[in-house]
PDB file of N, CA and C in Angstrom:
ATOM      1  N   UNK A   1     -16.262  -2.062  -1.639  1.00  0.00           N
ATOM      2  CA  UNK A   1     -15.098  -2.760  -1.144  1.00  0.00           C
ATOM      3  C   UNK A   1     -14.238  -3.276  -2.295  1.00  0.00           C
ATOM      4  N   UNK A   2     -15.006  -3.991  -3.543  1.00  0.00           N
ATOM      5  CA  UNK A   2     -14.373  -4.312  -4.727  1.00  0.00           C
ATOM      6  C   UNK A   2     -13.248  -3.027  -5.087  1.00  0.00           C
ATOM      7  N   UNK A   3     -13.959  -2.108  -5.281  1.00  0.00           N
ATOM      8  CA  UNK A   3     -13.030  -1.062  -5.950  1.00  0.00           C
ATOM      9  C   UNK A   3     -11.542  -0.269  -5.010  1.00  0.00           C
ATOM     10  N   UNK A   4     -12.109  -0.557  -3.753  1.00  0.00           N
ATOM     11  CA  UNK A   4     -10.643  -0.358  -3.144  1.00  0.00           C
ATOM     12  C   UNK A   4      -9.762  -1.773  -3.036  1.00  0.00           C
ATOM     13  N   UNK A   5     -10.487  -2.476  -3.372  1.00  0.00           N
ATOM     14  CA  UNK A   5      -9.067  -4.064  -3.587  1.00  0.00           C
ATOM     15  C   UNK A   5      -8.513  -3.540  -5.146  1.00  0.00           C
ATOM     16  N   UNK A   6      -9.219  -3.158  -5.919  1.00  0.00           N
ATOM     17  CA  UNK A   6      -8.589  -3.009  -7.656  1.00  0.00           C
ATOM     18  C   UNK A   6      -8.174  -2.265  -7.603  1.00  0.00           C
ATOM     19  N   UNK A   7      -7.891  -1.446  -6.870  1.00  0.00           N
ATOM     20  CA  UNK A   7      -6.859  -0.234  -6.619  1.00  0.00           C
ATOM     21  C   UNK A   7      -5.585  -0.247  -6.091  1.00  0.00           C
ATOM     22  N   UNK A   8      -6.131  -0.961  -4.666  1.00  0.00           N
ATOM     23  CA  UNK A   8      -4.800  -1.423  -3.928  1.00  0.00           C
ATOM     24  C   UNK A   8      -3.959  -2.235  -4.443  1.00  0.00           C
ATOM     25  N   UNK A   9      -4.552  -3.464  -5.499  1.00  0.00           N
ATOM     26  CA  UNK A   9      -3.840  -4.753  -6.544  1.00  0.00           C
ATOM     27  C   UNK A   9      -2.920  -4.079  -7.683  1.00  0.00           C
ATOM     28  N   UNK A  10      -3.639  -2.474  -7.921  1.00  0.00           N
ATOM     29  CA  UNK A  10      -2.761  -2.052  -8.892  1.00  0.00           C
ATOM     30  C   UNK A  10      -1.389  -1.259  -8.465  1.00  0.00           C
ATOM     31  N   UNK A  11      -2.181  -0.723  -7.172  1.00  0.00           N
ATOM     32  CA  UNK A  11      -1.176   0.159  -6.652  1.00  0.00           C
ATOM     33  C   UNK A  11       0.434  -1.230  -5.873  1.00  0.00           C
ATOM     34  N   UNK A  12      -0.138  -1.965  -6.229  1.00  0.00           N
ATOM     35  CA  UNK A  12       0.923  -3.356  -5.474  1.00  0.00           C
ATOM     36  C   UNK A  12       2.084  -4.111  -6.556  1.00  0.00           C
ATOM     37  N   UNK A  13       1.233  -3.504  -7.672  1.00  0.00           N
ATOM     38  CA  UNK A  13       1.596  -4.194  -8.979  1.00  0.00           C
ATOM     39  C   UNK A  13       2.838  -2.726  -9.550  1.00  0.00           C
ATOM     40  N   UNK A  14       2.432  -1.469  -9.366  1.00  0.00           N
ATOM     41  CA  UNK A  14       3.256  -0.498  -9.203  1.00  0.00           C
ATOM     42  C   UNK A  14       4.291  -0.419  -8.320  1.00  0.00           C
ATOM     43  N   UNK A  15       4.094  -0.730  -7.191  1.00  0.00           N
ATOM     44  CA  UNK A  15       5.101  -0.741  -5.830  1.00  0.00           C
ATOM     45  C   UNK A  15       6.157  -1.717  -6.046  1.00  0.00           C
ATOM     46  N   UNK A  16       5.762  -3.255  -6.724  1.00  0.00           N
ATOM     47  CA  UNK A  16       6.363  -4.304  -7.146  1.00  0.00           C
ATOM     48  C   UNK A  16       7.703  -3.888  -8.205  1.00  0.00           C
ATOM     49  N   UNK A  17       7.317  -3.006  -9.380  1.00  0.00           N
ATOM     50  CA  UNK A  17       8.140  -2.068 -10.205  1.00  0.00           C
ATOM     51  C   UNK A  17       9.121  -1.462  -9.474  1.00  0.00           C
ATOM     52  N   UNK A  18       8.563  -1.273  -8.637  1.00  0.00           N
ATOM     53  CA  UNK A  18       9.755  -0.149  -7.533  1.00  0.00           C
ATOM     54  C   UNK A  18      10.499  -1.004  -6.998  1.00  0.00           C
ATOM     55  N   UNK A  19      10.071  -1.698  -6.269  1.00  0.00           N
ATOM     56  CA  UNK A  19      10.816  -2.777  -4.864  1.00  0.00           C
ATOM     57  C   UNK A  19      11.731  -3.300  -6.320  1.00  0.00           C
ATOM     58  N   UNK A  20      11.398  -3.743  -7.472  1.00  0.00           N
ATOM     59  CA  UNK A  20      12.461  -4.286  -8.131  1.00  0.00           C
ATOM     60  C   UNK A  20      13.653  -3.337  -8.553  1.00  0.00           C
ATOM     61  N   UNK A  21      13.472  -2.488  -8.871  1.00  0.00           N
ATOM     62  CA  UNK A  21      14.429  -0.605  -9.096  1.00  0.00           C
ATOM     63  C   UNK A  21      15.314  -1.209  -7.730  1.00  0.00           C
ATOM     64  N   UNK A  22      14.710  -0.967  -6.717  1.00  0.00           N
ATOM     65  CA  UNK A  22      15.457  -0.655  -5.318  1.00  0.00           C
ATOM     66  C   UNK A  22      16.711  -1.788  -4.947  1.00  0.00           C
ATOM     67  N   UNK A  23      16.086  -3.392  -5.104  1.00  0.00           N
ATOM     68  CA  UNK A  23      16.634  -4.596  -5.399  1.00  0.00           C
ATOM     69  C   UNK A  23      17.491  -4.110  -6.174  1.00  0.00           C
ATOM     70  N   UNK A  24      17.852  -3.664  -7.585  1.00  0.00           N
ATOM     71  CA  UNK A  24      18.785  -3.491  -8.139  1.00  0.00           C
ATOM     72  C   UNK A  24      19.167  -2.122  -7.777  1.00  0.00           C
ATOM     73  N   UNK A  25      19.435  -1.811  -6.770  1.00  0.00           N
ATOM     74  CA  UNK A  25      20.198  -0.468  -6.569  1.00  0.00           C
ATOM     75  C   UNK A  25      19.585   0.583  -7.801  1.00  0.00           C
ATOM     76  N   UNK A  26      18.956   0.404  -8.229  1.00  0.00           N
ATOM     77  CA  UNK A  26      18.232   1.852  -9.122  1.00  0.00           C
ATOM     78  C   UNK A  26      17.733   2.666  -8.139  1.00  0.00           C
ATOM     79  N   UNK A  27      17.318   3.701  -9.177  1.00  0.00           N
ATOM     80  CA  UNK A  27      16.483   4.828  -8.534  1.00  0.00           C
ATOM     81  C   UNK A  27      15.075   4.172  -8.929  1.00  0.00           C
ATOM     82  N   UNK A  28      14.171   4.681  -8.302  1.00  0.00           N
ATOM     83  CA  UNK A  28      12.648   4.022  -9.221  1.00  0.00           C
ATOM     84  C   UNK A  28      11.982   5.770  -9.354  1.00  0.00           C
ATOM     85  N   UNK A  29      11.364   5.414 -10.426  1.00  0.00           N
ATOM     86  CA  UNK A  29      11.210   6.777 -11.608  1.00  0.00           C
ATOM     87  C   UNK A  29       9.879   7.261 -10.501  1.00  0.00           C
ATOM     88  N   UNK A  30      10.563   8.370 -10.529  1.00  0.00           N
ATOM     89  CA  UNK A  30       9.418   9.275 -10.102  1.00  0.00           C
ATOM     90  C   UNK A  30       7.913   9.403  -9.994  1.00  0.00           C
ATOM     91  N   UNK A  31       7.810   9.008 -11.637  1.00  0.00           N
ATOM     92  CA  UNK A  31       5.856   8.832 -12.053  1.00  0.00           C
ATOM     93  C   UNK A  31       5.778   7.524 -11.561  1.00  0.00           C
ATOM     94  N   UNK A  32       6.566   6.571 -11.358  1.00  0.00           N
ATOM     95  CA  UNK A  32       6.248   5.430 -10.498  1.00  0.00           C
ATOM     96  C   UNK A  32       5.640   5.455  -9.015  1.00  0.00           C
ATOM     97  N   UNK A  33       6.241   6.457  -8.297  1.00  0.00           N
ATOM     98  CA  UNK A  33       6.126   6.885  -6.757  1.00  0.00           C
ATOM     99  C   UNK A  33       5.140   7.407  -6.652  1.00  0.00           C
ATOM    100  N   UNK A  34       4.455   8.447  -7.788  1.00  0.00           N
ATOM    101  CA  UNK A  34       3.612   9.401  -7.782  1.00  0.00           C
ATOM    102  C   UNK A  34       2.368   8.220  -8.192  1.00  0.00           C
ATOM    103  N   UNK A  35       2.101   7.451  -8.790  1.00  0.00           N
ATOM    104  CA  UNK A  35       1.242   6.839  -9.304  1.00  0.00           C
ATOM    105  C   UNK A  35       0.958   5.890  -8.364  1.00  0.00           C
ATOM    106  N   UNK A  36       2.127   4.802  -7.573  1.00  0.00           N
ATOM    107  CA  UNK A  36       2.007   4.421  -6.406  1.00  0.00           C
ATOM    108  C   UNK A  36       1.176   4.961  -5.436  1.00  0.00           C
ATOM    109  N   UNK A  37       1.707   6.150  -4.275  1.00  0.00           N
ATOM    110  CA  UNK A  37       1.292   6.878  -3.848  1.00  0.00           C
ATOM    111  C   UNK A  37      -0.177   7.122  -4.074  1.00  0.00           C
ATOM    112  N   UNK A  38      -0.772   7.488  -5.061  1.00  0.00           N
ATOM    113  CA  UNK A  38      -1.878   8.353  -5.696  1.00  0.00           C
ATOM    114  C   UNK A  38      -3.357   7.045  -5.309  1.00  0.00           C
ATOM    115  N   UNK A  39      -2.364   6.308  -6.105  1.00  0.00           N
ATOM    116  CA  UNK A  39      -3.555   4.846  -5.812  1.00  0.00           C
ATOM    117  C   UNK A  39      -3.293   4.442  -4.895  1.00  0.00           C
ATOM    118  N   UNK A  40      -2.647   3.894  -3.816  1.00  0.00           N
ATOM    119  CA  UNK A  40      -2.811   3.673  -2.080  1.00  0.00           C
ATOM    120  C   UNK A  40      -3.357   4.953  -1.797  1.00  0.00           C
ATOM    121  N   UNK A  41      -3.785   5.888  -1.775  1.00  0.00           N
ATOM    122  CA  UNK A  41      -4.397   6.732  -0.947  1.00  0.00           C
ATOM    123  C   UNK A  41      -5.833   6.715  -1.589  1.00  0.00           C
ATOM    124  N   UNK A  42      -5.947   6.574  -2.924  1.00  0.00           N
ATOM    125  CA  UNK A  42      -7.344   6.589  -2.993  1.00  0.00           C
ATOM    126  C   UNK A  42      -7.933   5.179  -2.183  1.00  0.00           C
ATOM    127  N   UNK A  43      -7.671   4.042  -3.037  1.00  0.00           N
ATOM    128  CA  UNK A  43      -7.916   2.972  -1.888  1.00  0.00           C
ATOM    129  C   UNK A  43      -8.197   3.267  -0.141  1.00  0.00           C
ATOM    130  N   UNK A  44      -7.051   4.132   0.381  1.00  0.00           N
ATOM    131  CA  UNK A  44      -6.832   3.946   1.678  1.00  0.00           C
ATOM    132  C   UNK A  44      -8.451   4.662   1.805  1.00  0.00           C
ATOM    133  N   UNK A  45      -8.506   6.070   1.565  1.00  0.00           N
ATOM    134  CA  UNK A  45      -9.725   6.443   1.494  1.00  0.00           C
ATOM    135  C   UNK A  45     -10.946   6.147   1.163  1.00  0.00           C
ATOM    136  N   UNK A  46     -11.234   4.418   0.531  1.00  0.00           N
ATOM    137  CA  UNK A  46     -12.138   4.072  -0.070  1.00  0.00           C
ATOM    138  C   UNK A  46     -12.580   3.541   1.008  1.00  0.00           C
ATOM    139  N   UNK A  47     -11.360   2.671   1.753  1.00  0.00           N
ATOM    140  CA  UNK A  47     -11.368   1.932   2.406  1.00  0.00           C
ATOM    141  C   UNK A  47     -12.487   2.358   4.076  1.00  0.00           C
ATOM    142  N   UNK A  48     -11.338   3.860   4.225  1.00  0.00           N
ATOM    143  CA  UNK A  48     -12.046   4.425   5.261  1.00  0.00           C
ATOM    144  C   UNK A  48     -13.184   4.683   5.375  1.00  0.00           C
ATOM    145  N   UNK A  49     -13.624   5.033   4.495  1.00  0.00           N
ATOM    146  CA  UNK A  49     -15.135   5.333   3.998  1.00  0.00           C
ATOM    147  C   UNK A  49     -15.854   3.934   4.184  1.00  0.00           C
ATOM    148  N   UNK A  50     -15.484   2.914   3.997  1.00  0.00           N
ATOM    149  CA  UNK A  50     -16.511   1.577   4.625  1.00  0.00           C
ATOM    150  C   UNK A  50     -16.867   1.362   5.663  1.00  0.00           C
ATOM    151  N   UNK A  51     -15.433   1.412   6.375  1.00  0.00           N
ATOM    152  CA  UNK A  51     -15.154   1.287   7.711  1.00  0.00           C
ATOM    153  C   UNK A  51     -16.072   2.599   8.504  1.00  0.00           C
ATOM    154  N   UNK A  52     -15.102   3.741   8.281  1.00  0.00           N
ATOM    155  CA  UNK A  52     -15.741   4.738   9.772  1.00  0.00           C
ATOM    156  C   UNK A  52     -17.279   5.138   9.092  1.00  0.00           C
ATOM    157  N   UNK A  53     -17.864   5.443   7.877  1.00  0.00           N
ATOM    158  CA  UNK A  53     -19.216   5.483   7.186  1.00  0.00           C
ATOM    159  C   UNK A  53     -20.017   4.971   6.851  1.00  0.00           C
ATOM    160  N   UNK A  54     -20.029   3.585   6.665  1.00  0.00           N
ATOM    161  CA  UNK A  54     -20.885   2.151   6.594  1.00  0.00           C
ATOM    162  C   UNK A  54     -20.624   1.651   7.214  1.00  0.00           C
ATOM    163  N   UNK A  55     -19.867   1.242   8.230  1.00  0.00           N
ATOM    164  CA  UNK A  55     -19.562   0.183   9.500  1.00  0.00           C
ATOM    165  C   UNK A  55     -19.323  -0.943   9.086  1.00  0.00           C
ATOM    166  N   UNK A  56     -18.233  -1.424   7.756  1.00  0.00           N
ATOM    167  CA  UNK A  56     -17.633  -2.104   7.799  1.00  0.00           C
ATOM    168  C   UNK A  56     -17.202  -2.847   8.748  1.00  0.00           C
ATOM    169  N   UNK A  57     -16.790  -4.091   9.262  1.00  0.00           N
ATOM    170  CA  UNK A  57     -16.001  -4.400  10.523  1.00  0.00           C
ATOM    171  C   UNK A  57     -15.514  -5.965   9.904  1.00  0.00           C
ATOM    172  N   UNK A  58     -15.043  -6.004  10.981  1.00  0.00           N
ATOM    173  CA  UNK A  58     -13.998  -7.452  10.969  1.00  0.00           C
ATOM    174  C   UNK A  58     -12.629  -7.437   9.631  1.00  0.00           C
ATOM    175  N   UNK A  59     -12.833  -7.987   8.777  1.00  0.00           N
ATOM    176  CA  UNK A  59     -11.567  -8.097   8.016  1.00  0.00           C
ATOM    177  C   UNK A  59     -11.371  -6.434   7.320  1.00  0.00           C
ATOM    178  N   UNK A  60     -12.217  -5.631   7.844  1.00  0.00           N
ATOM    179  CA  UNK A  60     -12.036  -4.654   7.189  1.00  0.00           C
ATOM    180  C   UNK A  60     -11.445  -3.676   7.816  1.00  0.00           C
ATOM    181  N   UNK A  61     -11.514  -3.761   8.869  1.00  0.00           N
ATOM    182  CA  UNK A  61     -10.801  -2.867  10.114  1.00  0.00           C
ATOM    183  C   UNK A  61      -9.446  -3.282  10.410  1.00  0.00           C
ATOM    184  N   UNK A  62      -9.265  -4.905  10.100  1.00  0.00           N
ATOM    185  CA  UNK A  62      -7.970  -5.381  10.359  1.00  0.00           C
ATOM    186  C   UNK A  62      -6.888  -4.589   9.347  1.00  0.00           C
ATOM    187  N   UNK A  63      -7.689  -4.741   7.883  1.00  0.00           N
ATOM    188  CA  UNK A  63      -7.180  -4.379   6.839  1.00  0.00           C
ATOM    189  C   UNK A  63      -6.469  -3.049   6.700  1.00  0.00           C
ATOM    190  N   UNK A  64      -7.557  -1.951   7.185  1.00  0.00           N
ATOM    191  CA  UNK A  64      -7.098  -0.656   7.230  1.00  0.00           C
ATOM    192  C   UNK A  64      -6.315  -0.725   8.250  1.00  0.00           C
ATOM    193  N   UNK A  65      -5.962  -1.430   9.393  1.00  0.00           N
ATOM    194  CA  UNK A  65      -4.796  -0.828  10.474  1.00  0.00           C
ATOM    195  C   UNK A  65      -3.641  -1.275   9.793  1.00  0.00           C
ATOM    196  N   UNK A  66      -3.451  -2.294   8.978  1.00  0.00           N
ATOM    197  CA  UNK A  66      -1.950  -2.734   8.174  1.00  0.00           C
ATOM    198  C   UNK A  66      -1.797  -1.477   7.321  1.00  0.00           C
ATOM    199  N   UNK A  67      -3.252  -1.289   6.786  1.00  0.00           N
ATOM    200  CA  UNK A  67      -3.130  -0.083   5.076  1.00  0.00           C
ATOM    201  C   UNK A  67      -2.021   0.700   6.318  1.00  0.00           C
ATOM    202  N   UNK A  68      -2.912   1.290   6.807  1.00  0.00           N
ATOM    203  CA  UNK A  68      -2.196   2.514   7.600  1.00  0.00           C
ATOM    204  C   UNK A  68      -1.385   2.739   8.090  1.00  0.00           C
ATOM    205  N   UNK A  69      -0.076   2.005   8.886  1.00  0.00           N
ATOM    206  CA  UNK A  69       0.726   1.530   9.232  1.00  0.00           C
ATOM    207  C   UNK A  69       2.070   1.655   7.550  1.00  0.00           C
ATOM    208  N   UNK A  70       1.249   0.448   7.012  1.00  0.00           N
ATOM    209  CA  UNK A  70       1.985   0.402   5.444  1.00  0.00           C
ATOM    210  C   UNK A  70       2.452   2.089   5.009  1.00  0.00           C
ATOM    211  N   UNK A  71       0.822   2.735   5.260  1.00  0.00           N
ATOM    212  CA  UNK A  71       1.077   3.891   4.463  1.00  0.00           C
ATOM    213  C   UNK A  71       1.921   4.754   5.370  1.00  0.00           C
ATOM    214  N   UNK A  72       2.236   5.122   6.414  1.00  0.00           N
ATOM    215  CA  UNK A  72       2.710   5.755   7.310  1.00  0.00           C
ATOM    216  C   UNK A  72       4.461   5.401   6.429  1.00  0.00           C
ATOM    217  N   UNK A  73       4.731   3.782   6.261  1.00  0.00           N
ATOM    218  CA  UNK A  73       6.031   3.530   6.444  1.00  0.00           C
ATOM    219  C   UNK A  73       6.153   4.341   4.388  1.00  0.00           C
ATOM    220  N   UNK A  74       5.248   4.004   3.823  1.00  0.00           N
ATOM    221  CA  UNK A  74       5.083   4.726   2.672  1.00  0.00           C
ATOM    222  C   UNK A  74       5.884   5.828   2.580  1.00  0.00           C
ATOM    223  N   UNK A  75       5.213   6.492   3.582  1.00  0.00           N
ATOM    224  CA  UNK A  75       5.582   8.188   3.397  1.00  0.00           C
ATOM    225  C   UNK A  75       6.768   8.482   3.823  1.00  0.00           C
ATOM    226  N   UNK A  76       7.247   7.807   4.529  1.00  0.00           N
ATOM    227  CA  UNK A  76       9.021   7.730   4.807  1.00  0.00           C
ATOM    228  C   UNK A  76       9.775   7.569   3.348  1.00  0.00           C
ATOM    229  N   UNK A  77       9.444   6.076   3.160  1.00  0.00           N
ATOM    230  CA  UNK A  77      10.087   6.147   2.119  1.00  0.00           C
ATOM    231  C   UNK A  77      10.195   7.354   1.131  1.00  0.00           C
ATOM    232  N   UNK A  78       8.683   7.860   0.751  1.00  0.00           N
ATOM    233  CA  UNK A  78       8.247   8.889  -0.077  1.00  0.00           C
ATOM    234  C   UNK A  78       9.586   9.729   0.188  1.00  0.00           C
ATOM    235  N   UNK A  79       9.483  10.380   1.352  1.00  0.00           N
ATOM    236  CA  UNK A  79       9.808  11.837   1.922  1.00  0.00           C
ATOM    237  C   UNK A  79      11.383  11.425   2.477  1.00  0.00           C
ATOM    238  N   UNK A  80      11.260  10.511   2.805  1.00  0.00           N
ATOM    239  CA  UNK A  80      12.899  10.690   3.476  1.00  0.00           C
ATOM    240  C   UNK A  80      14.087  10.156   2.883  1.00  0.00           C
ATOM    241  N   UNK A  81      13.351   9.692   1.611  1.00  0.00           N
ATOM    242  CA  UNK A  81      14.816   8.782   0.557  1.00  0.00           C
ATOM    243  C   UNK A  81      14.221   9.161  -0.483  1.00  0.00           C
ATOM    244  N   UNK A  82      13.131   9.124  -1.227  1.00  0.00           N
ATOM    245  CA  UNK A  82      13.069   8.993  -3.137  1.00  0.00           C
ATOM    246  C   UNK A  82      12.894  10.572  -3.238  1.00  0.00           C
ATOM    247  N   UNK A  83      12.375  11.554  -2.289  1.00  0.00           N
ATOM    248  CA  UNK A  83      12.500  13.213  -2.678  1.00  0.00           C
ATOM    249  C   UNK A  83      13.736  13.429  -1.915  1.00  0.00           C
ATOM    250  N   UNK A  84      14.839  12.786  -2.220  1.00  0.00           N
ATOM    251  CA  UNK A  84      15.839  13.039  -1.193  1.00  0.00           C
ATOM    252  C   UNK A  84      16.740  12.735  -2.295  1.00  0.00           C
ATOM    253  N   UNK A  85      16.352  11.656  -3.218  1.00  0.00           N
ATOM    254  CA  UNK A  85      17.311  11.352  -4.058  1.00  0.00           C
ATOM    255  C   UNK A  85      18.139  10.329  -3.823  1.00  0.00           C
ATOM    256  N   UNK A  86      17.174   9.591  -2.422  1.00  0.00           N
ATOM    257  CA  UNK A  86      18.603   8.649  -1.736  1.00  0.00           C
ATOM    258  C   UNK A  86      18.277   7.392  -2.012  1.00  0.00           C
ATOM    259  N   UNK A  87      18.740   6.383  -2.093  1.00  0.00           N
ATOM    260  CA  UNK A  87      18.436   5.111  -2.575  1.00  0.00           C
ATOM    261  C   UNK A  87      17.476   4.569  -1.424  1.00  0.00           C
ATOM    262  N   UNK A  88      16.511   3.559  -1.700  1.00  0.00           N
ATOM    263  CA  UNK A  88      15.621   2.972  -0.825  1.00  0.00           C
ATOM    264  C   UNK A  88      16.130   2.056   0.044  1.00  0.00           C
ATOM    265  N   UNK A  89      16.344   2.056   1.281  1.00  0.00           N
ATOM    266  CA  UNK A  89      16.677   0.537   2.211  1.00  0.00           C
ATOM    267  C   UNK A  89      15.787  -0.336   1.810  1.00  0.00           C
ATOM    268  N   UNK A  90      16.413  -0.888   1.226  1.00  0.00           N
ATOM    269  CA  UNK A  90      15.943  -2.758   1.272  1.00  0.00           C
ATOM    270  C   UNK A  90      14.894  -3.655   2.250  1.00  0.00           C
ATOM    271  N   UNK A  91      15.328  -3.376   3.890  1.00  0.00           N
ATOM    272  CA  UNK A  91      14.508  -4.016   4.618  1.00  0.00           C
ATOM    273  C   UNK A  91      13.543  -2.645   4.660  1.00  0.00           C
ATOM    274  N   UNK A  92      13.254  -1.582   4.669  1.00  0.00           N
ATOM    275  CA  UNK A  92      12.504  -1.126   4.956  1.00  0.00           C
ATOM    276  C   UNK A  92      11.123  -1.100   3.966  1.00  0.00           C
ATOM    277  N   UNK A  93      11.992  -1.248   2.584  1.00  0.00           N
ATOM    278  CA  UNK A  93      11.216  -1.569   1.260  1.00  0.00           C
ATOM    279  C   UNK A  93      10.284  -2.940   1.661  1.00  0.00           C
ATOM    280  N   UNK A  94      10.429  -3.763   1.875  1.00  0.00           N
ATOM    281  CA  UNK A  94      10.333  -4.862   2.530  1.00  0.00           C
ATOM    282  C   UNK A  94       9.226  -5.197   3.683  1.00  0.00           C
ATOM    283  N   UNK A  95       9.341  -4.388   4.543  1.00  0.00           N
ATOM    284  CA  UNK A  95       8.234  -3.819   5.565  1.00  0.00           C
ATOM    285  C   UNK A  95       7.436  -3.387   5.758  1.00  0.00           C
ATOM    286  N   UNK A  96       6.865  -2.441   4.368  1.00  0.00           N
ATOM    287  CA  UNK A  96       6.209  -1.648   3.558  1.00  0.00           C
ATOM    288  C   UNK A  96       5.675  -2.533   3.225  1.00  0.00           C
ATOM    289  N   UNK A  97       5.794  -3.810   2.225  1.00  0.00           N
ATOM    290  CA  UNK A  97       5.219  -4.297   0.997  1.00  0.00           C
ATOM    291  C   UNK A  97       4.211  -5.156   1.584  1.00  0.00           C
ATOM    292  N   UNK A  98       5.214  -5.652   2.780  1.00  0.00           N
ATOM    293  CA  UNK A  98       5.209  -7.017   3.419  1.00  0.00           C
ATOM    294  C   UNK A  98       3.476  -6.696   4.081  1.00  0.00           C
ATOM    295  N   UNK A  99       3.406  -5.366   5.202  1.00  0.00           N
ATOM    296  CA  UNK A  99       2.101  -5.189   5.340  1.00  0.00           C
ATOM    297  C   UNK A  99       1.179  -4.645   4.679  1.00  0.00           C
ATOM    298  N   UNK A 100       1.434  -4.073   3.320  1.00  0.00           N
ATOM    299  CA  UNK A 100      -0.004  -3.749   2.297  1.00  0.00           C
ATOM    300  C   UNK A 100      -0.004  -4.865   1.704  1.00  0.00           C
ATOM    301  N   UNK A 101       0.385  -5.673   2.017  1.00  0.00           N
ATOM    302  CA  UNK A 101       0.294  -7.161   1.387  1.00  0.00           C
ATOM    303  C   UNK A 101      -0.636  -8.036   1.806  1.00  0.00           C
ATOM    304  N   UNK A 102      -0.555  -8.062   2.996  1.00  0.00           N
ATOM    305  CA  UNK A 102      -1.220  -8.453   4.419  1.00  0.00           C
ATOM    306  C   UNK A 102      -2.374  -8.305   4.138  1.00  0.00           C
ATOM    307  N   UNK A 103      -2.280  -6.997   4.341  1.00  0.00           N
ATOM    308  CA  UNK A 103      -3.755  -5.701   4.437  1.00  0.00           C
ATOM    309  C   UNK A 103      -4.320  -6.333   2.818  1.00  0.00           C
ATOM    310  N   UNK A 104      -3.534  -6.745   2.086  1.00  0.00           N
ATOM    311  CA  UNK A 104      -5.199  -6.864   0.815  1.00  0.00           C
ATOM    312  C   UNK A 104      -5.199  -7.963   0.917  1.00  0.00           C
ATOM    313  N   UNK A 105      -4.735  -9.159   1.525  1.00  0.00           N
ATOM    314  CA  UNK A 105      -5.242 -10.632   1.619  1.00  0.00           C
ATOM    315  C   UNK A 105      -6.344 -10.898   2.638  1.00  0.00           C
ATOM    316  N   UNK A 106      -5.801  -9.717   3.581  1.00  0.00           N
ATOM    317  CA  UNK A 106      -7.236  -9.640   4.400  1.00  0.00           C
ATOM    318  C   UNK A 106      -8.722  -9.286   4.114  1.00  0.00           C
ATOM    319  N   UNK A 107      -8.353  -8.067   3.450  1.00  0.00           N
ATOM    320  CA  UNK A 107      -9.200  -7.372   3.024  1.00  0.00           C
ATOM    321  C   UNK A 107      -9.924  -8.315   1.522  1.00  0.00           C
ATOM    322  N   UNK A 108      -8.925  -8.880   0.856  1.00  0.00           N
ATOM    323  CA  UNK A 108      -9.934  -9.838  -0.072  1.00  0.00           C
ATOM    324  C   UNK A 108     -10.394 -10.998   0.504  1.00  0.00           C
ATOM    325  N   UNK A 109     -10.096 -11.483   1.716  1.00  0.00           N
ATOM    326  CA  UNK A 109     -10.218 -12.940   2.485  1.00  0.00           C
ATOM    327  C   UNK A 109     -11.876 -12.140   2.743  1.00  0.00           C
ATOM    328  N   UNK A 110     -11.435 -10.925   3.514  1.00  0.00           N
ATOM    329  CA  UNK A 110     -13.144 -10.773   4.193  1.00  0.00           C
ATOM    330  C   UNK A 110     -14.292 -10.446   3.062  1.00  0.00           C
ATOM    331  N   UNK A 111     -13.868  -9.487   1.802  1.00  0.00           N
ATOM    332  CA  UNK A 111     -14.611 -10.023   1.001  1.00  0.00           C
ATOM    333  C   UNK A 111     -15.194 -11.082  -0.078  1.00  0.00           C
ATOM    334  N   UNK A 112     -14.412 -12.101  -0.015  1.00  0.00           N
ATOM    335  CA  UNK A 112     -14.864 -13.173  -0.442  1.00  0.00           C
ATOM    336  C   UNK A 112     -15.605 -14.297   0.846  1.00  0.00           C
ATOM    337  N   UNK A 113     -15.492 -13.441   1.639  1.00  0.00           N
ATOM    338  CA  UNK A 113     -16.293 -13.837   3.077  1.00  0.00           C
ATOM    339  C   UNK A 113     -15.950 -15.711   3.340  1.00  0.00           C
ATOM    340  N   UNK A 114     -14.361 -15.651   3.115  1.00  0.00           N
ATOM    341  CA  UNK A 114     -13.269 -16.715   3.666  1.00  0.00           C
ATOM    342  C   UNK A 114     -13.452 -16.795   5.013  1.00  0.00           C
ATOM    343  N   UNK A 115     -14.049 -15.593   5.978  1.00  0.00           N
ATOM    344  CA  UNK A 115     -13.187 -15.785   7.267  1.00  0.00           C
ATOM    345  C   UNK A 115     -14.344 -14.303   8.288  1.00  0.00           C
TER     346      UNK A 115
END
């Protein structure tokens, strides 16, 4: 469980780089998206692997329905604006962050067994 929070923290700390690009009307660099991307999915997959293969439950199931959700709105962004070349919406940037955000406070709340 540790190693998909140090993943997801980095991949948040990458995304953060971006959401600031987007805030300033930049483009956000490519190996940014790709590196983003790369680490939310390993995470997401680490994640799954607790859950549907060890029977993870409670903050961990909550966790992955935000990941997933997050990542879904991810791949929009991915696919329908930054390989598009088109600048990122703001609130949607936003909506994205807002629930993989969620998803690792949960996910570190249940492993520090807060809750």
């Amino acid at each position: 469980m540790w190693a998909a929070i140090l993943i997801f923290a980095v991949a948040a700390v990458v995304g953060l780089t971006m959401a600031v690009a987007a805030f300033q009307n930049r483009f956000p660099p490519v190996g940014s998206a790709i590196l983003h991307g790369a680490l939310a999915a390993a995470g997401l997959v680490l994640l799954l692997i607790a859950v549907l293969l060890h029977g993870a439950m409670g903050a961990a199931r909550w966790a992955l329905g935000f990941f997933l959700v997050a990542a879904l709105g991810g791949l929009v962004l991915a696919l329908g604006f930054h390989a598009r070349r088109r600048n990122l919406p703001t609130g949607f940037v936003v909506g994205h962050a807002t629930l993989a955000v969620i998803g690792l406070l949960i996910l570190l709340a249940g492993a520090l067994r807060l809750f």
